[in-house]
C-alpha atoms as a PDB file:
ATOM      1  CA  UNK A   1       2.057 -16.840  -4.246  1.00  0.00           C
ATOM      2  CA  UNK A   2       0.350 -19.836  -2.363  1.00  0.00           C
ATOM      3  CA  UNK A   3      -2.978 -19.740  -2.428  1.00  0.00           C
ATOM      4  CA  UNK A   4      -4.394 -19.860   1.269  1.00  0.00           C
ATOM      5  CA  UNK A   5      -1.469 -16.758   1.149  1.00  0.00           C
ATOM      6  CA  UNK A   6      -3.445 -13.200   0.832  1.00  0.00           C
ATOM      7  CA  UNK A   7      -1.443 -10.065  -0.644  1.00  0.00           C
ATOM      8  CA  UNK A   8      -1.409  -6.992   1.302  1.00  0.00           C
ATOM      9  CA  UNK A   9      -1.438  -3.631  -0.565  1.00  0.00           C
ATOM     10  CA  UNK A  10       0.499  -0.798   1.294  1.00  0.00           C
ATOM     11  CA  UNK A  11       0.985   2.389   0.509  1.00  0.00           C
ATOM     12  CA  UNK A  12       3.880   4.878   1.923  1.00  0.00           C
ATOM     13  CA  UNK A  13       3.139   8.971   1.157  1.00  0.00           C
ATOM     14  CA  UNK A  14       4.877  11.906   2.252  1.00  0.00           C
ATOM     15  CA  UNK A  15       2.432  14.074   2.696  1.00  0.00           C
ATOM     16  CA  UNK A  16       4.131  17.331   4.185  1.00  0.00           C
ATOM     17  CA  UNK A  17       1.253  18.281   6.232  1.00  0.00           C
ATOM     18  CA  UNK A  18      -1.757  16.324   6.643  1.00  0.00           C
ATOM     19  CA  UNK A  19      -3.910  19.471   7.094  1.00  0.00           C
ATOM     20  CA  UNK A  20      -2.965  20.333   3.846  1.00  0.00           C
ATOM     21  CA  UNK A  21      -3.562  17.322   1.735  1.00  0.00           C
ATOM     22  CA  UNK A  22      -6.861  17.720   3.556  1.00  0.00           C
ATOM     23  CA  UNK A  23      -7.865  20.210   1.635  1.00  0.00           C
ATOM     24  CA  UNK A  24      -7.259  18.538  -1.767  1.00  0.00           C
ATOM     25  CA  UNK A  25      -8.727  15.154  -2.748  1.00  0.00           C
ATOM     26  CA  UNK A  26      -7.100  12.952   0.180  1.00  0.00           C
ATOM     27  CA  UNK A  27     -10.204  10.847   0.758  1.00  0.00           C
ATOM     28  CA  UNK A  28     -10.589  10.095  -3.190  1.00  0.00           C
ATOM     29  CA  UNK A  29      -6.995   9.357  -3.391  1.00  0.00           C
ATOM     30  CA  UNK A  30      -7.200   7.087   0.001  1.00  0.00           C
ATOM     31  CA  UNK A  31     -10.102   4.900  -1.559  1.00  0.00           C
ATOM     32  CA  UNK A  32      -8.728   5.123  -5.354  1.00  0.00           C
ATOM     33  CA  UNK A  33      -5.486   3.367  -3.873  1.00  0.00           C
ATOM     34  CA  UNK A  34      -7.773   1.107  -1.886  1.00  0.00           C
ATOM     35  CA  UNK A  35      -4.611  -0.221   0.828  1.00  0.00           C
ATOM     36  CA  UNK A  36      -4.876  -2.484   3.175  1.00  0.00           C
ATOM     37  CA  UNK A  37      -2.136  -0.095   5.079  1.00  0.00           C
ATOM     38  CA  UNK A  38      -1.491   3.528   4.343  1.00  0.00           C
ATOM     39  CA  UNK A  39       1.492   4.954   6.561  1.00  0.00           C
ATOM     40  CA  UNK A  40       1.484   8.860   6.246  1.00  0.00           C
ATOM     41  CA  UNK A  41       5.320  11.005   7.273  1.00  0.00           C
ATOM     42  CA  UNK A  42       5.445  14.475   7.265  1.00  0.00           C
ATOM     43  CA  UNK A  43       1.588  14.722   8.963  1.00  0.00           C
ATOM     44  CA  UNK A  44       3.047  17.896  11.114  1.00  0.00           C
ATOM     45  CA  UNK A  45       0.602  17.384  13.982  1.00  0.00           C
ATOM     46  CA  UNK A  46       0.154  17.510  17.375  1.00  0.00           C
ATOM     47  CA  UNK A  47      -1.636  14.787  18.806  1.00  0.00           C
ATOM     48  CA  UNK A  48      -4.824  17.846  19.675  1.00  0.00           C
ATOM     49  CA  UNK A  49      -4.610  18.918  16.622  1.00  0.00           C
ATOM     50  CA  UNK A  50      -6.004  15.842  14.602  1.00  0.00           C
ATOM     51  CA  UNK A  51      -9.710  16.171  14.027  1.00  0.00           C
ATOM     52  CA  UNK A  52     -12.238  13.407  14.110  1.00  0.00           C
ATOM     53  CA  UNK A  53     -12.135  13.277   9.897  1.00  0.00           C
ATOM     54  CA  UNK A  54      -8.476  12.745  10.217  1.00  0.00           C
ATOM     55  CA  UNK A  55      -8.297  10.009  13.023  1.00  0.00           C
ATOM     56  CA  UNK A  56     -11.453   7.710  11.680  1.00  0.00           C
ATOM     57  CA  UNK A  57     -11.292   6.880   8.481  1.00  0.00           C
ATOM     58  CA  UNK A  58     -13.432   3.530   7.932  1.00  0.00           C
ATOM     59  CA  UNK A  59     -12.736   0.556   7.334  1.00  0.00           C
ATOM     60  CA  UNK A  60      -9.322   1.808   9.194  1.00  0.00           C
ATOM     61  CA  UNK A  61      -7.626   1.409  12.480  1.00  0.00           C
ATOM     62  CA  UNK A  62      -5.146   4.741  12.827  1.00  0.00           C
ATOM     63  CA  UNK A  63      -1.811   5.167  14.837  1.00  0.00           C
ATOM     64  CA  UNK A  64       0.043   7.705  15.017  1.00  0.00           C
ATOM     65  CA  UNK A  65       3.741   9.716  16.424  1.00  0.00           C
ATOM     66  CA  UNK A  66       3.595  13.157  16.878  1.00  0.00           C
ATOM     67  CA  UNK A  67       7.634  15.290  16.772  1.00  0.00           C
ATOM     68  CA  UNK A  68       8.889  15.570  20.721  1.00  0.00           C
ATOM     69  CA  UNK A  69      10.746  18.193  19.291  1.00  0.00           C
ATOM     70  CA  UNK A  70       9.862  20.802  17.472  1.00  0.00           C
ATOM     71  CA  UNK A  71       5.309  21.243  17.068  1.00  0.00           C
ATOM     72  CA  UNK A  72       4.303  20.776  13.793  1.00  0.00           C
ATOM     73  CA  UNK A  73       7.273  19.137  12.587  1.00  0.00           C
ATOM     74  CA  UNK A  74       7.431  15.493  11.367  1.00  0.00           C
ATOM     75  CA  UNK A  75       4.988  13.221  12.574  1.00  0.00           C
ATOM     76  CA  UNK A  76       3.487   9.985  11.348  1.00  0.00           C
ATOM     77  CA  UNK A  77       0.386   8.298  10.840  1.00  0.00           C
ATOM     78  CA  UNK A  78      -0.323   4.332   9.871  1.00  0.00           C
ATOM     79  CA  UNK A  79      -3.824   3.537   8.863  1.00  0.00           C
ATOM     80  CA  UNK A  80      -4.270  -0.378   9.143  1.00  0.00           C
ATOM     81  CA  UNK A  81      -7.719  -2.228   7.658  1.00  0.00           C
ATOM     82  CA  UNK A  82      -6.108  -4.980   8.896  1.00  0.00           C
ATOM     83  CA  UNK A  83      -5.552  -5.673  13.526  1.00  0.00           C
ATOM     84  CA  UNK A  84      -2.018  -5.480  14.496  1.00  0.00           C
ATOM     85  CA  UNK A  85      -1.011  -8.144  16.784  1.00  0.00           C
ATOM     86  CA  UNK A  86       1.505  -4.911  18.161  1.00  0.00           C
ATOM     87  CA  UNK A  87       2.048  -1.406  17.635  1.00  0.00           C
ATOM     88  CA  UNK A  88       5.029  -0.091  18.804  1.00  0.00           C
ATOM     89  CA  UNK A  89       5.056   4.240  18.266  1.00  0.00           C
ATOM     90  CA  UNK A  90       8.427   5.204  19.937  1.00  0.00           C
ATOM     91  CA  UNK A  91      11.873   4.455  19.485  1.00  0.00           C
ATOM     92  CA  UNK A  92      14.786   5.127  21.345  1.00  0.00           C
ATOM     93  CA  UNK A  93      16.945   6.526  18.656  1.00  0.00           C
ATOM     94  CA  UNK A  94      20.486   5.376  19.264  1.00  0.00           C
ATOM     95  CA  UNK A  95      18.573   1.747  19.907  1.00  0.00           C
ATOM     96  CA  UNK A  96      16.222   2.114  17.221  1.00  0.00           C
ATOM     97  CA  UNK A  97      17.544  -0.962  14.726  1.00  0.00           C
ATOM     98  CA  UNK A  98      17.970  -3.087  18.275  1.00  0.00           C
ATOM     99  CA  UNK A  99      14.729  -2.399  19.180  1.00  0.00           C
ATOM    100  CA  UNK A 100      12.673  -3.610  16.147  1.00  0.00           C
ATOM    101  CA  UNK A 101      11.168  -6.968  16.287  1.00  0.00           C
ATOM    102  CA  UNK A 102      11.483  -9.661  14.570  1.00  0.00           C
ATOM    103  CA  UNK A 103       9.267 -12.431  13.413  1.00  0.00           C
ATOM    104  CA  UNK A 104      11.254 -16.019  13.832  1.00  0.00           C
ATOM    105  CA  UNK A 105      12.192 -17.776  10.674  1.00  0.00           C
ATOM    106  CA  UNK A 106       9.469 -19.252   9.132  1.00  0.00           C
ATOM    107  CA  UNK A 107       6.868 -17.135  10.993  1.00  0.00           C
ATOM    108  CA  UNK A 108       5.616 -16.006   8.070  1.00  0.00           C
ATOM    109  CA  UNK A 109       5.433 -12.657   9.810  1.00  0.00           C
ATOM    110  CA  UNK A 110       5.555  -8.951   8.330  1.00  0.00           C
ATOM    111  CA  UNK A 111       6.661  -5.737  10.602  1.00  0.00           C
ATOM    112  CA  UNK A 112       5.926  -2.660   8.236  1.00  0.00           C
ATOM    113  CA  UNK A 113       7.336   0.187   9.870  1.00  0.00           C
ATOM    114  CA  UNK A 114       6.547   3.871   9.303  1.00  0.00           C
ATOM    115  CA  UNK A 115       9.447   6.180   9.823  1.00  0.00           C
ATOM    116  CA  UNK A 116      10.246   9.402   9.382  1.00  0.00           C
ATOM    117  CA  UNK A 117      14.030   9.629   9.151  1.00  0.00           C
ATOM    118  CA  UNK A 118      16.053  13.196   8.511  1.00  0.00           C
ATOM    119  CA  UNK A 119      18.374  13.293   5.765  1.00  0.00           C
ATOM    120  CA  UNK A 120      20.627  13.932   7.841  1.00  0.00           C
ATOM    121  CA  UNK A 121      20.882  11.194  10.302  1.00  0.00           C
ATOM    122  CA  UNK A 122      22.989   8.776  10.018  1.00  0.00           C
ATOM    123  CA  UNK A 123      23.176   5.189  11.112  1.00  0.00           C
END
């Protein structure tokens, strides 16, 4: 890697229910890993139901996308040390692949995405 180039550490976890993993050693776990990005699925929250614990985390910036569907289903959560230039947090569905952008060649751009995508759904 070139050396005015800086690596980025970041971490993807299923968590299948923030308010659970609470409960365990999340925080010890978060700061073992030490990422630059953490991007949480499976948070199964409602935007009222995150507490102040769960949305500030320092150093991080959080984002999150709550189900439209079904409460406490889904749901995810990025946690950035790092400023986005953009945060996009919905999708149309049927667009979803048309609607992600893209750095030009070159750019030297990264998009990470979190998703949450059914097993059953199919491109």
């Amino acid at each position: 890697m070139p050396k005015d180039k800086k690596q980025i550490k970041l971490i993807s976890w299923n968590v299948n229910g923030l308010r659970a993993v609470l409960k365990k050693d999340f925080f010890a776990a978060v700061e073992t890993m030490d990422p630059d990005i953490l991007m949480l699925q499976e948070t199964k929250l409602q935007e009222d139901q995150r507490t102040h614990e769960m949305i500030f985390i320092p150093p991080f910036e959080s984002f999150w996308n709550y189900s439209t569907v079904k409460k406490g289903y889904s749901g995810v959560a990025a946690y950035s040390k790092l400023v986005p230039a953009k945060v996009i947090t919905n999708f149309e569905t049927q667009n979803i692949l048309t609607q992600l952008p893209r750095g030009s060649a070159g750019s030297g751009h990264r998009l990470p995405v979190c998703l949450r995508l059914p097993s059953a759904w199919l491109f």
